[in-house]
Protein backbone atom coordinates (compact mmCIF):
# COMPACT_ATOMS: atom_id res chain seq x y z
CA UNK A 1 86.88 107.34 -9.62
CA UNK A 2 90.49 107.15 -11.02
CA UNK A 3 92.32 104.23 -11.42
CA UNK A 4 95.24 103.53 -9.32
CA UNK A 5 97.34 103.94 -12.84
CA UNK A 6 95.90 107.83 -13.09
CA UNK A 7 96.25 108.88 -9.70
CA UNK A 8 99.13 111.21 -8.64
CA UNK A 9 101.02 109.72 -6.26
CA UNK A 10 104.68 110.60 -7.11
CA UNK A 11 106.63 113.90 -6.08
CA UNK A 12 109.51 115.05 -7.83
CA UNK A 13 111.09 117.88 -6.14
CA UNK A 14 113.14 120.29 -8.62
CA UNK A 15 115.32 122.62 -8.12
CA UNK A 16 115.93 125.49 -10.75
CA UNK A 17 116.67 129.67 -10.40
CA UNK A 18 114.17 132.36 -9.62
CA UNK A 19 114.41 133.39 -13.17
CA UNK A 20 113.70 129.94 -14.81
CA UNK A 21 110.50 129.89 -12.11
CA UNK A 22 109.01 132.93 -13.11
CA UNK A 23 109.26 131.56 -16.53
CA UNK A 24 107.61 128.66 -15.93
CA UNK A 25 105.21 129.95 -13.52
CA UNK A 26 103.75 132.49 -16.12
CA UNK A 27 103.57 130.30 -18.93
CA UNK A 28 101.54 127.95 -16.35
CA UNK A 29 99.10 131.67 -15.37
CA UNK A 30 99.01 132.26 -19.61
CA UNK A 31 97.42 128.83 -19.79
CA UNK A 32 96.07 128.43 -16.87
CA UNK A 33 97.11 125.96 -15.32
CA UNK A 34 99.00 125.58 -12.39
CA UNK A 35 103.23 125.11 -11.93
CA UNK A 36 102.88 121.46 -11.46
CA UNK A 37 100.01 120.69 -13.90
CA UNK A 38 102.32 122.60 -16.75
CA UNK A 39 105.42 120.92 -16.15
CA UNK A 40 104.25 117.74 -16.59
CA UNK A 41 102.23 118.39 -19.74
CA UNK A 42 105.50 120.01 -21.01
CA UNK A 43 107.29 117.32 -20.04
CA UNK A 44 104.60 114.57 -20.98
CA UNK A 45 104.27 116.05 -24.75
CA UNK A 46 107.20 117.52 -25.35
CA UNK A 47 107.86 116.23 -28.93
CA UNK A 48 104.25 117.56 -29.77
CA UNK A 49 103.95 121.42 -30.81
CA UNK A 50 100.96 121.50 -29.26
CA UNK A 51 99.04 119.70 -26.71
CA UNK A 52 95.88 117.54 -25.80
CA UNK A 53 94.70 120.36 -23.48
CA UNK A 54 95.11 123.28 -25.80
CA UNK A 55 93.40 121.47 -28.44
CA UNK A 56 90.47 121.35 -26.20
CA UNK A 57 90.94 124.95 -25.60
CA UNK A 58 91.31 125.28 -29.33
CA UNK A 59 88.46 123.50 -30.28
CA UNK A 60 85.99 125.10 -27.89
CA UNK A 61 87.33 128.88 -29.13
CA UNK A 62 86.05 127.52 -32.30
CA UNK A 63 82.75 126.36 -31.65
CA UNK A 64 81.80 129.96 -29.62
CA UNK A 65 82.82 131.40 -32.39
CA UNK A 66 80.49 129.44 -34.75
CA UNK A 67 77.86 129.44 -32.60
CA UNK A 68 77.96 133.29 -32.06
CA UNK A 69 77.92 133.77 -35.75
CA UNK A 70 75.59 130.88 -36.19
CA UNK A 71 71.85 132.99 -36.65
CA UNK A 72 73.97 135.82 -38.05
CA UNK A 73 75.90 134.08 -40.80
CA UNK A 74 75.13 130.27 -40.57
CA UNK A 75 77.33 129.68 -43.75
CA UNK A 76 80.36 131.68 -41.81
CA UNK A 77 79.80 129.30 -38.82
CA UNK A 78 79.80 126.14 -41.17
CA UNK A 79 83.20 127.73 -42.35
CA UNK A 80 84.40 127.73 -39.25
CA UNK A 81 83.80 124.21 -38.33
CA UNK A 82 85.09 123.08 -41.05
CA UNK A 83 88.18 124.89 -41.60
CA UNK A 84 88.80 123.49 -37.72
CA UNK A 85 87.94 120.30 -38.47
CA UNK A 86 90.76 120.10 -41.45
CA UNK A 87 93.15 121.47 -39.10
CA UNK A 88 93.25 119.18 -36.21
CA UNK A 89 93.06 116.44 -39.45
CA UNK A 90 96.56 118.26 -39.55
CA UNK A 91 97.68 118.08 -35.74
């Protein structure tokens, strides 16, 4: 159960053109996410390059990929890891 602090219980209606909407609206579909759920990350992290979901997103890309290589190439997979390891060291 959520804490009264994380629930959503604020609208902000916006107002912007149909161009600046589709914009937004298919950056939302490329990440899949909805409208609302986008603008508020974007708006939440905007001083980051890259956010808390798509580090997620990141990180499990990674570990499919190692552990599709893994009985194949186990040292490739251990690559993997570890090169994404040093990079969110970076983030």
């Amino acid at each position: 159960m959520k804490s009264e602090e994380e629930k959503k219980t604020r609208r902000v209606p916006t107002r912007m053109t149909q161009t600046q909407y589709k914009i937004i609206r298919q950056k939302a579909l490329d990440r899949n996410m909805s409208v609302s759920a986008f603008v508020v990350e974007a708006a939440v992290h905007d001083d980051k390059r890259i956010t808390p979901l798509q580090i997620m997103h990141l990180q499990n890309l990674i570990n499919q990929a190692a552990d599709a290589c893994e009985s194949e190439n186990p040292t490739l997979a251990l690559e993997l890891r570890r090169e994404g390891d040093a990079q969110w060291k970076i983030l």
